[in-house]
PDB file of N, CA and C in Angstrom:
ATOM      1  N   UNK A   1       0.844  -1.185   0.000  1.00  0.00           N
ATOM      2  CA  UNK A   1       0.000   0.000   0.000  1.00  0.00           C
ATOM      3  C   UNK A   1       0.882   1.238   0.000  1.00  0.00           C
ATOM      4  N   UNK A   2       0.270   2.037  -1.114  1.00  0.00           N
ATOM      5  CA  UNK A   2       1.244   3.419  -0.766  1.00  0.00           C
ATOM      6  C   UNK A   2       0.668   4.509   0.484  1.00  0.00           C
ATOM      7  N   UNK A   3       1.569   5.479   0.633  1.00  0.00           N
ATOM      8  CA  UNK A   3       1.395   6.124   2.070  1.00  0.00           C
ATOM      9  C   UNK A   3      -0.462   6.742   1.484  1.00  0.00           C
ATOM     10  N   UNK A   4      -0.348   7.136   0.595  1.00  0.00           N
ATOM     11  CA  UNK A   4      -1.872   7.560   0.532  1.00  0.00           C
ATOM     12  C   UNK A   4      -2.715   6.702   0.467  1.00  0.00           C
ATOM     13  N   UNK A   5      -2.946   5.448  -0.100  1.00  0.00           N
ATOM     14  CA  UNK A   5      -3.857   4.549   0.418  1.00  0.00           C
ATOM     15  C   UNK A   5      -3.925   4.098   1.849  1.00  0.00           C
ATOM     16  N   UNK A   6      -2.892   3.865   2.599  1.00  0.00           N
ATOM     17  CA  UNK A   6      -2.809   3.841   4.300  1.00  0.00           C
ATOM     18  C   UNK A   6      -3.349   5.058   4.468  1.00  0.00           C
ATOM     19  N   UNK A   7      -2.936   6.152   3.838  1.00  0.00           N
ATOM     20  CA  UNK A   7      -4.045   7.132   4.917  1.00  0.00           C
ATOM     21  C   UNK A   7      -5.052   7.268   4.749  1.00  0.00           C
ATOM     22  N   UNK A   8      -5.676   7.027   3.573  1.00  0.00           N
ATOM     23  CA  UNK A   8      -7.416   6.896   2.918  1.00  0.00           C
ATOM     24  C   UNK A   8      -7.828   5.712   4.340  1.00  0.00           C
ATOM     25  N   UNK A   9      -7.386   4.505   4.218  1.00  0.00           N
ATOM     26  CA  UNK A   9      -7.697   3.801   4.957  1.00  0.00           C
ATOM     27  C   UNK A   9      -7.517   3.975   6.303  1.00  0.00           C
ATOM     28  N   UNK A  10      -6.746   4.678   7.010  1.00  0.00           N
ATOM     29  CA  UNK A  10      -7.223   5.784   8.113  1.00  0.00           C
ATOM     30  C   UNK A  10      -8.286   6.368   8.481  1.00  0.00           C
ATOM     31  N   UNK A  11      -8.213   6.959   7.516  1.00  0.00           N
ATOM     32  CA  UNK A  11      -9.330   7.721   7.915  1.00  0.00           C
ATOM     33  C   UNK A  11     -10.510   7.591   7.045  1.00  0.00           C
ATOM     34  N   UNK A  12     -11.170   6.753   6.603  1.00  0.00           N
ATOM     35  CA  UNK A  12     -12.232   5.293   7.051  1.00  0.00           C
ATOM     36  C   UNK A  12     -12.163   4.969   7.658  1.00  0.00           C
ATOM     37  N   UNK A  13     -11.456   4.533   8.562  1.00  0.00           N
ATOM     38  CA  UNK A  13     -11.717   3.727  10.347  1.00  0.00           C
ATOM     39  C   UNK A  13     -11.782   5.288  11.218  1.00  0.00           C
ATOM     40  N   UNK A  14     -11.739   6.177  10.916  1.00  0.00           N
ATOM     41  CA  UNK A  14     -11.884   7.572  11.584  1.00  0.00           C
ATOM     42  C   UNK A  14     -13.339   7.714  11.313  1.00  0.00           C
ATOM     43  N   UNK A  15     -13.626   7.624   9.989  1.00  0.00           N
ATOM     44  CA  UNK A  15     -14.836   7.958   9.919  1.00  0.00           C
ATOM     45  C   UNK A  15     -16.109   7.144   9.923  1.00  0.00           C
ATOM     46  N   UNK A  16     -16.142   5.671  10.553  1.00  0.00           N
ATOM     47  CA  UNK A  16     -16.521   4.979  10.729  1.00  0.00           C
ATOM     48  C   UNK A  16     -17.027   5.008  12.183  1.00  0.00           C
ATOM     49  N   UNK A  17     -15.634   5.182  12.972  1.00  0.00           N
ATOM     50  CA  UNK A  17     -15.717   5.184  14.659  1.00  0.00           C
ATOM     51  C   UNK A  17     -16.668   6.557  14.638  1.00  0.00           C
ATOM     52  N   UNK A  18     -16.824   7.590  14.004  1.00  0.00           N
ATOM     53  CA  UNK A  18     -17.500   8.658  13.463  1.00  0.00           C
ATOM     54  C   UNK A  18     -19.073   8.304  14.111  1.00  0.00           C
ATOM     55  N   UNK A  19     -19.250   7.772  12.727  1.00  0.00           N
ATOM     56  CA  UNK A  19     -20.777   7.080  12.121  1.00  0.00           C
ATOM     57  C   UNK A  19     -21.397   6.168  13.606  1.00  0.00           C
ATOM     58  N   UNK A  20     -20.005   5.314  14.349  1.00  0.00           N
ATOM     59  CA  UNK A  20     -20.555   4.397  15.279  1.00  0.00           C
ATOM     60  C   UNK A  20     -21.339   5.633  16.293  1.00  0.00           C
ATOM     61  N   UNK A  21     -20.479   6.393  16.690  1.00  0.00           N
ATOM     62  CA  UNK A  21     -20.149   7.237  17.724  1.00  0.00           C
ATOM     63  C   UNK A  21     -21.653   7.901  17.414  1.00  0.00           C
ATOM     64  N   UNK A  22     -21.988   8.499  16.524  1.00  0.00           N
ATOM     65  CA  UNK A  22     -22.662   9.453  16.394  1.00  0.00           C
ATOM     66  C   UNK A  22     -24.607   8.590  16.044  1.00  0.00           C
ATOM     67  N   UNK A  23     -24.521   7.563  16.012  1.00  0.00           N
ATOM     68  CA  UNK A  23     -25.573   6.415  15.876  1.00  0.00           C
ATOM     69  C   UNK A  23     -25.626   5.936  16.970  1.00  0.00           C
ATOM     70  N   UNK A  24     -25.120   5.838  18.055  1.00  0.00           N
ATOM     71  CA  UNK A  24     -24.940   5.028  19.613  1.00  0.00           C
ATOM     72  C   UNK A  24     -26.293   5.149  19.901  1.00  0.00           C
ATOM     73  N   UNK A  25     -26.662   6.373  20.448  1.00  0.00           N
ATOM     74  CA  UNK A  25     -27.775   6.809  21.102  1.00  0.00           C
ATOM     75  C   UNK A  25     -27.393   7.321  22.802  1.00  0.00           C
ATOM     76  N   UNK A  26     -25.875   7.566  23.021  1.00  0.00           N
ATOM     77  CA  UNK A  26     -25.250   7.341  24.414  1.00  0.00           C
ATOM     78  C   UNK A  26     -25.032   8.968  24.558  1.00  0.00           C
ATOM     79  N   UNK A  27     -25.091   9.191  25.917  1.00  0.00           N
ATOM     80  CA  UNK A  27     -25.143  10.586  26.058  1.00  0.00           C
ATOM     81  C   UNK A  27     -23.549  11.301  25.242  1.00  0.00           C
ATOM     82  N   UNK A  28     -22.684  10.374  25.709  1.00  0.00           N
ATOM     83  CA  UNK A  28     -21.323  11.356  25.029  1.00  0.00           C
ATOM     84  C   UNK A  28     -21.211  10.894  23.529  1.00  0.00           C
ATOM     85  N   UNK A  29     -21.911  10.326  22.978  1.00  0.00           N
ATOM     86  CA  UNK A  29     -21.736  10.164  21.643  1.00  0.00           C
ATOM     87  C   UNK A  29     -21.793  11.443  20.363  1.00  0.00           C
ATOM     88  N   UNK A  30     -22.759  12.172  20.691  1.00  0.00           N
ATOM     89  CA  UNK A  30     -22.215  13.124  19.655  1.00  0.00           C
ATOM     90  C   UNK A  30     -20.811  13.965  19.806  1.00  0.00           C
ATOM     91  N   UNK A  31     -21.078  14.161  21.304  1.00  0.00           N
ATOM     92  CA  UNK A  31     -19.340  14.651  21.480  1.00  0.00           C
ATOM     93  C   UNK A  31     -18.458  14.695  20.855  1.00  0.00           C
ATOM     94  N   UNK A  32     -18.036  12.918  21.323  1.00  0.00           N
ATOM     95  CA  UNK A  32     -16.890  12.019  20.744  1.00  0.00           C
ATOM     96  C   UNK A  32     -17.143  12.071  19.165  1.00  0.00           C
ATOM     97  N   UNK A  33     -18.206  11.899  18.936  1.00  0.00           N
ATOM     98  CA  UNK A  33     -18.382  11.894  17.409  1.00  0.00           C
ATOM     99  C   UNK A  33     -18.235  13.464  16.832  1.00  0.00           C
ATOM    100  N   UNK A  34     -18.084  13.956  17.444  1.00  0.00           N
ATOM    101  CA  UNK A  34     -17.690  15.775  16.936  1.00  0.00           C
ATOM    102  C   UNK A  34     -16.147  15.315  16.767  1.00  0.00           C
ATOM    103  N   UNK A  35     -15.611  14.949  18.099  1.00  0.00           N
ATOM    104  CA  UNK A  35     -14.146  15.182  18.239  1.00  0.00           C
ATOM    105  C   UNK A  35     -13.522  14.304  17.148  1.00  0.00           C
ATOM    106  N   UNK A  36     -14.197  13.374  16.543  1.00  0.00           N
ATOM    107  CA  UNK A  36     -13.494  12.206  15.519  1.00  0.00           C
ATOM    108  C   UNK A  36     -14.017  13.273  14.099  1.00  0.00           C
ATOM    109  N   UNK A  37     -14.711  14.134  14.150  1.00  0.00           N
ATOM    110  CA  UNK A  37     -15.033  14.584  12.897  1.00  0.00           C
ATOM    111  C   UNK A  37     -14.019  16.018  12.851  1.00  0.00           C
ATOM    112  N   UNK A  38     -13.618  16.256  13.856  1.00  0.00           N
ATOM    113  CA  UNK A  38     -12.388  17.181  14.158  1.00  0.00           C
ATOM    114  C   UNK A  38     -11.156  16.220  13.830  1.00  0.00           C
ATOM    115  N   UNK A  39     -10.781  15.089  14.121  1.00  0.00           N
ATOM    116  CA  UNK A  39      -9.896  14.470  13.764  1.00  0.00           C
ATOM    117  C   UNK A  39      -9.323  14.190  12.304  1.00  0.00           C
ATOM    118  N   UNK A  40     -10.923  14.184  11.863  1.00  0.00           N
ATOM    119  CA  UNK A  40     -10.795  13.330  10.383  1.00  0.00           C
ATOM    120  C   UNK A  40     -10.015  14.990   9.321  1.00  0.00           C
ATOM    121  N   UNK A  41     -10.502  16.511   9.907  1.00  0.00           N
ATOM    122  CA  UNK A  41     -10.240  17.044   8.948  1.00  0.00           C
ATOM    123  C   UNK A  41      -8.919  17.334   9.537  1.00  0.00           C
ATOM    124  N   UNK A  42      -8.047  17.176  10.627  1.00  0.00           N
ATOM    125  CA  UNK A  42      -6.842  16.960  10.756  1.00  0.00           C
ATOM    126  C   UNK A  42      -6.002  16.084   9.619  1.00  0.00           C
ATOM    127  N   UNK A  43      -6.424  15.014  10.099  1.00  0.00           N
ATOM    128  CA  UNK A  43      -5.702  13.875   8.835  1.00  0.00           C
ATOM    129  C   UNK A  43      -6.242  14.076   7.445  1.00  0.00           C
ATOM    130  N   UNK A  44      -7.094  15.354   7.134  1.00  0.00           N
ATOM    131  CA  UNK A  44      -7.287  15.041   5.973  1.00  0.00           C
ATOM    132  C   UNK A  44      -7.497  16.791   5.007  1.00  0.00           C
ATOM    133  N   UNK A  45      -6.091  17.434   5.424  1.00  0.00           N
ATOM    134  CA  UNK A  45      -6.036  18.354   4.842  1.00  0.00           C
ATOM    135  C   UNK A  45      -6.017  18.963   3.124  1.00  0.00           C
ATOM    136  N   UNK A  46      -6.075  17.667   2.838  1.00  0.00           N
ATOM    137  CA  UNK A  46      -6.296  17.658   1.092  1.00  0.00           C
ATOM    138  C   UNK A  46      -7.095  17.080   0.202  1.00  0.00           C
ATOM    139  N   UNK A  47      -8.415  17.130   1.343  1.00  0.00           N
ATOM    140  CA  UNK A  47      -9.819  16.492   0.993  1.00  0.00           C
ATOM    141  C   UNK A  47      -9.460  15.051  -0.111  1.00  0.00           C
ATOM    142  N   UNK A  48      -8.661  14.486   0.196  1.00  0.00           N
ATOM    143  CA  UNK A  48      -8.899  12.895  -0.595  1.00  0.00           C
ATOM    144  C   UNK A  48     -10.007  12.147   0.304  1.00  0.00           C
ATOM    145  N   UNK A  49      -9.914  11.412  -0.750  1.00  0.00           N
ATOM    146  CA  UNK A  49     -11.472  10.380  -0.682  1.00  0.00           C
ATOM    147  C   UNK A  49     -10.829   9.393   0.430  1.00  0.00           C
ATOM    148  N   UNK A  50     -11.777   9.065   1.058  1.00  0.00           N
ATOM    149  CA  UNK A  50     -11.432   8.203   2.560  1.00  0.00           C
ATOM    150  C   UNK A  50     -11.699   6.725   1.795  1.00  0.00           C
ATOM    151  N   UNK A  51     -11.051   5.460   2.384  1.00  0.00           N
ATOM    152  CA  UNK A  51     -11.201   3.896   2.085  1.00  0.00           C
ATOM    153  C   UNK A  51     -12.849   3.851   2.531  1.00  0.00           C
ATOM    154  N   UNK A  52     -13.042   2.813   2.243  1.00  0.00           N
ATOM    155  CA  UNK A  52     -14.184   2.668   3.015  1.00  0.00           C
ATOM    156  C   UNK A  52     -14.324   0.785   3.443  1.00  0.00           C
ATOM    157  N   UNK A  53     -13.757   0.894   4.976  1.00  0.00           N
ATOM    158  CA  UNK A  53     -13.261  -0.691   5.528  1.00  0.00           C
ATOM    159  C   UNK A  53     -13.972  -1.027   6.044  1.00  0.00           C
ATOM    160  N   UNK A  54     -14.428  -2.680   6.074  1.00  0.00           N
ATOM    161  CA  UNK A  54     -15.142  -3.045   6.860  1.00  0.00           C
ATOM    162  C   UNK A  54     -15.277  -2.233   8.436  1.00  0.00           C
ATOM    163  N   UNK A  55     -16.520  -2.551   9.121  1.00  0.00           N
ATOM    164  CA  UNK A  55     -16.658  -1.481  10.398  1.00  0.00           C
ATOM    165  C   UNK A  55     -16.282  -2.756  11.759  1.00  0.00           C
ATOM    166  N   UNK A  56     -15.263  -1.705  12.595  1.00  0.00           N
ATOM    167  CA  UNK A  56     -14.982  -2.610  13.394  1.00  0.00           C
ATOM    168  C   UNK A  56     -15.975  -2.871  14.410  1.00  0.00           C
ATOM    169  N   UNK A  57     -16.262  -3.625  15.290  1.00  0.00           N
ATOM    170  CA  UNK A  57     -16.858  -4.196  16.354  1.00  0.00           C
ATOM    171  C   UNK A  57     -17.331  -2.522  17.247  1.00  0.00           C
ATOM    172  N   UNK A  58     -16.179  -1.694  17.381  1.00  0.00           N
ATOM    173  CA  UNK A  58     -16.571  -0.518  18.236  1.00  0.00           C
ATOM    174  C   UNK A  58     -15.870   0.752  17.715  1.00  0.00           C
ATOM    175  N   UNK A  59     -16.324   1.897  17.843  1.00  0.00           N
ATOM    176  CA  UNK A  59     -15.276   2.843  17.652  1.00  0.00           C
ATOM    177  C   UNK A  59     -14.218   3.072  18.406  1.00  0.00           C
ATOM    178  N   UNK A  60     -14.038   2.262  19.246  1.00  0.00           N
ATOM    179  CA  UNK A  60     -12.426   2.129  20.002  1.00  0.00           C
ATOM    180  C   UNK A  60     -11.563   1.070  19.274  1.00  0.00           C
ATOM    181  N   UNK A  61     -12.290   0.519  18.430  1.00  0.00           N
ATOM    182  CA  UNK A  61     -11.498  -0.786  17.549  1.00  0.00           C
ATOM    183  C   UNK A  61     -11.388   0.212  16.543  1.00  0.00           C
ATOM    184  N   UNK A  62     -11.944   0.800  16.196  1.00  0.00           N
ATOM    185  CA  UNK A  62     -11.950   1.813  14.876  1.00  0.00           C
ATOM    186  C   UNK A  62     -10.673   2.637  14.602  1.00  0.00           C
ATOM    187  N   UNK A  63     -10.686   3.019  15.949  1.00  0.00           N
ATOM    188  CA  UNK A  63      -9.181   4.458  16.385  1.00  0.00           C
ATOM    189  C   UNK A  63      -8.166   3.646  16.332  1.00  0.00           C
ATOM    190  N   UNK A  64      -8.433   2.342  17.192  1.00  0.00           N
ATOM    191  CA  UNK A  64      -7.102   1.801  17.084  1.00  0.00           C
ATOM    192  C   UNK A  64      -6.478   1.191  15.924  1.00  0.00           C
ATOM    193  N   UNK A  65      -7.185   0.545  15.449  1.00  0.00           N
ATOM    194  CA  UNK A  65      -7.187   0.420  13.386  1.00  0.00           C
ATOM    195  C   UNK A  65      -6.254   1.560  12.841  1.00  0.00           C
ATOM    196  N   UNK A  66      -7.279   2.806  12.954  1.00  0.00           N
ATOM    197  CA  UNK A  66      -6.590   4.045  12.762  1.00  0.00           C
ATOM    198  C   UNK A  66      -5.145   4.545  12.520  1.00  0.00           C
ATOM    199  N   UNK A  67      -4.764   4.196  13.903  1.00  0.00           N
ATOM    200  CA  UNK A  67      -3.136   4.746  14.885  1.00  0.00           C
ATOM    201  C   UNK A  67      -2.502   3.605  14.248  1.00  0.00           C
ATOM    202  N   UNK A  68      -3.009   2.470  14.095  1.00  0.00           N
ATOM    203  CA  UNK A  68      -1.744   1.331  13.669  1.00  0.00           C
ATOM    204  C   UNK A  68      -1.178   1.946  12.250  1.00  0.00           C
ATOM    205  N   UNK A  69      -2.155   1.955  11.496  1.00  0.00           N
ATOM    206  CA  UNK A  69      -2.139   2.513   9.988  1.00  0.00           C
ATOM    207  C   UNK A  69      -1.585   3.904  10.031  1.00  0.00           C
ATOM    208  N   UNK A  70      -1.700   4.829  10.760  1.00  0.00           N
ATOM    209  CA  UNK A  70      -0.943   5.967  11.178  1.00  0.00           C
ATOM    210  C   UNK A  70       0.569   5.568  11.521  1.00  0.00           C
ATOM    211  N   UNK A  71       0.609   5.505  12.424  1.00  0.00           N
ATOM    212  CA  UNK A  71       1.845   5.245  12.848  1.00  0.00           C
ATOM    213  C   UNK A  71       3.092   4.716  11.835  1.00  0.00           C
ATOM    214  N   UNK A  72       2.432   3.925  10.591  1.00  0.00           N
ATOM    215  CA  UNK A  72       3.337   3.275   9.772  1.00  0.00           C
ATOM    216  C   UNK A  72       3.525   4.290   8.776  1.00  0.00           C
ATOM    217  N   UNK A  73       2.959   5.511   9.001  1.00  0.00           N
ATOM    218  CA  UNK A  73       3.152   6.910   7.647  1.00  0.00           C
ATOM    219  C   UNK A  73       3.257   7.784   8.892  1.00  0.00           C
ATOM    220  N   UNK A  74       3.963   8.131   9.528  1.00  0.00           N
ATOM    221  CA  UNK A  74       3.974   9.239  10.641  1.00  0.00           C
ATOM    222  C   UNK A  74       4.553  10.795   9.713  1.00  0.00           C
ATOM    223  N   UNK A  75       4.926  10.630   8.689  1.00  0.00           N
ATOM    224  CA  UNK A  75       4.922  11.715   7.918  1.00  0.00           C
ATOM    225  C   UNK A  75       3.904  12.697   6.901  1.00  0.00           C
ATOM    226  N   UNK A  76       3.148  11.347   7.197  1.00  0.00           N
ATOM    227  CA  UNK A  76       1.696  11.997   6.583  1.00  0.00           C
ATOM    228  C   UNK A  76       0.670  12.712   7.578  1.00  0.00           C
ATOM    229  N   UNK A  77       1.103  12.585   8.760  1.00  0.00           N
ATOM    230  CA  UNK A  77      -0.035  12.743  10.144  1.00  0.00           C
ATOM    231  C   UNK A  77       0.795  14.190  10.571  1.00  0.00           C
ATOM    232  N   UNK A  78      -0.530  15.282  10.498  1.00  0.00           N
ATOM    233  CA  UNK A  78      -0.154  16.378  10.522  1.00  0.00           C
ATOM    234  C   UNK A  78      -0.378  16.250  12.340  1.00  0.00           C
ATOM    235  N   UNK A  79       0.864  16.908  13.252  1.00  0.00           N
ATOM    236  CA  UNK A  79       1.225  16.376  14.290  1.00  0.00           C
ATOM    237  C   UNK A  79       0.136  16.846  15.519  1.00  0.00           C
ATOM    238  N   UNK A  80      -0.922  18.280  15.268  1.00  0.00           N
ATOM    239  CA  UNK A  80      -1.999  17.879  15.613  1.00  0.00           C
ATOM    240  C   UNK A  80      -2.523  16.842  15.731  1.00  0.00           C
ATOM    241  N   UNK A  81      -2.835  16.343  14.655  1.00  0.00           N
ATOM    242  CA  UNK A  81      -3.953  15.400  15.103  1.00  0.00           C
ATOM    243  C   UNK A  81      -3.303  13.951  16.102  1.00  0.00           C
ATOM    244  N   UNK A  82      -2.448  14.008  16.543  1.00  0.00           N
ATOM    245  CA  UNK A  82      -1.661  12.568  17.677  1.00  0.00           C
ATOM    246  C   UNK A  82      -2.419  12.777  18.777  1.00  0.00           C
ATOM    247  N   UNK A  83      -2.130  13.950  19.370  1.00  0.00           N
ATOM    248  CA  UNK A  83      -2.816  14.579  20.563  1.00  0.00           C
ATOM    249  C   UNK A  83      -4.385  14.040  20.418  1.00  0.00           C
ATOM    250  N   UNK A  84      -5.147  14.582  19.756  1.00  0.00           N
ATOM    251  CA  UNK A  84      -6.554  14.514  19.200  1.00  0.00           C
ATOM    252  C   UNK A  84      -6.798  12.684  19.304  1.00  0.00           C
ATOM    253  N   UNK A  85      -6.095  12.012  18.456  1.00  0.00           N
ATOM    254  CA  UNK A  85      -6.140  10.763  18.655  1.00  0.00           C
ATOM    255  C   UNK A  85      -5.971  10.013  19.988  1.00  0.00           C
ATOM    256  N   UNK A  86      -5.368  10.283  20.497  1.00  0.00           N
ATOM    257  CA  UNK A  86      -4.500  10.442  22.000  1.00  0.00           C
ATOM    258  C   UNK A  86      -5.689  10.385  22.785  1.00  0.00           C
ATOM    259  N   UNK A  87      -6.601  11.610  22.706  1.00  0.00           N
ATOM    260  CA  UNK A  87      -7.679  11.759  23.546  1.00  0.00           C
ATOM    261  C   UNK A  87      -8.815  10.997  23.532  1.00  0.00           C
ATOM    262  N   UNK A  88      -8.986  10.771  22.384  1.00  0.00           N
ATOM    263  CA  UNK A  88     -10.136  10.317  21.935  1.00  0.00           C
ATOM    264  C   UNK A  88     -10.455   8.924  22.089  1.00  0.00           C
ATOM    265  N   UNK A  89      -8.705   7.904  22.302  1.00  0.00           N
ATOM    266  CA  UNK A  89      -8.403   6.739  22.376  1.00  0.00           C
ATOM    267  C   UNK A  89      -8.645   7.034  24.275  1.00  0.00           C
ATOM    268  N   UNK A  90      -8.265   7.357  24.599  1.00  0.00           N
ATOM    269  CA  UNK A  90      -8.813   7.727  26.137  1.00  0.00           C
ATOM    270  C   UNK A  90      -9.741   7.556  26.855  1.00  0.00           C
ATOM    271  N   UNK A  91     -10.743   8.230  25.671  1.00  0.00           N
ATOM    272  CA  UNK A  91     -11.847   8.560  26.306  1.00  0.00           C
ATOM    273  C   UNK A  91     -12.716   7.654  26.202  1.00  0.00           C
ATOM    274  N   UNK A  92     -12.363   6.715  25.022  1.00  0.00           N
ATOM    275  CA  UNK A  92     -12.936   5.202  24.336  1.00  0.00           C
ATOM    276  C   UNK A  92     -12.991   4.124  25.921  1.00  0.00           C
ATOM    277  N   UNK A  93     -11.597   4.414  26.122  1.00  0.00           N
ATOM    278  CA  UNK A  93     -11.373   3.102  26.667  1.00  0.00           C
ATOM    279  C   UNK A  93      -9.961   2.273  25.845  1.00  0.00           C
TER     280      UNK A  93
END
């Protein structure tokens, strides 16, 4: 995979944990689902088209999907958004 398909596929599991987050019905869900939609335009300062990956089990499986696939292009991850991820993986669980 080249670094831009790993990051498309990023952020599809960003915007997935998104979709979970924001469909829950749980009081902090739109929140969290704000803060992942703050995330996504972090990682995605040049409006490319996101993967679109199977959906994991939770949006804490989602982020972590995410960061693995991040982490292996750390030059593509504008250094905002770590922090942001950081939190959000936190706040998951």
């Amino acid at each position: 995979m080249s670094p831009a398909e790993i990051l498309a596929a990023a952020i599809g599991h960003v915007r997935n944990a998104t979709w979970q987050l924001l469909g829950n019905n749980q009081p902090d869900g739109l929140g969290l689902g704000l803060e992942c939609l703050d995330l996504e335009a972090l990682l995605n300062p040049d409006d490319i088209d996101p993967d679109v990956p199977n959906p994991e089990p939770s949006p804490a499986a989602s982020l972590s999907e995410a960061a693995r696939l991040l982490r292996s292009v750390p030059d593509q991850v504008a250094p905002a958004a770590w922090p942001v991820l950081a939190s959000l993986t936190a706040k998951l669980g």
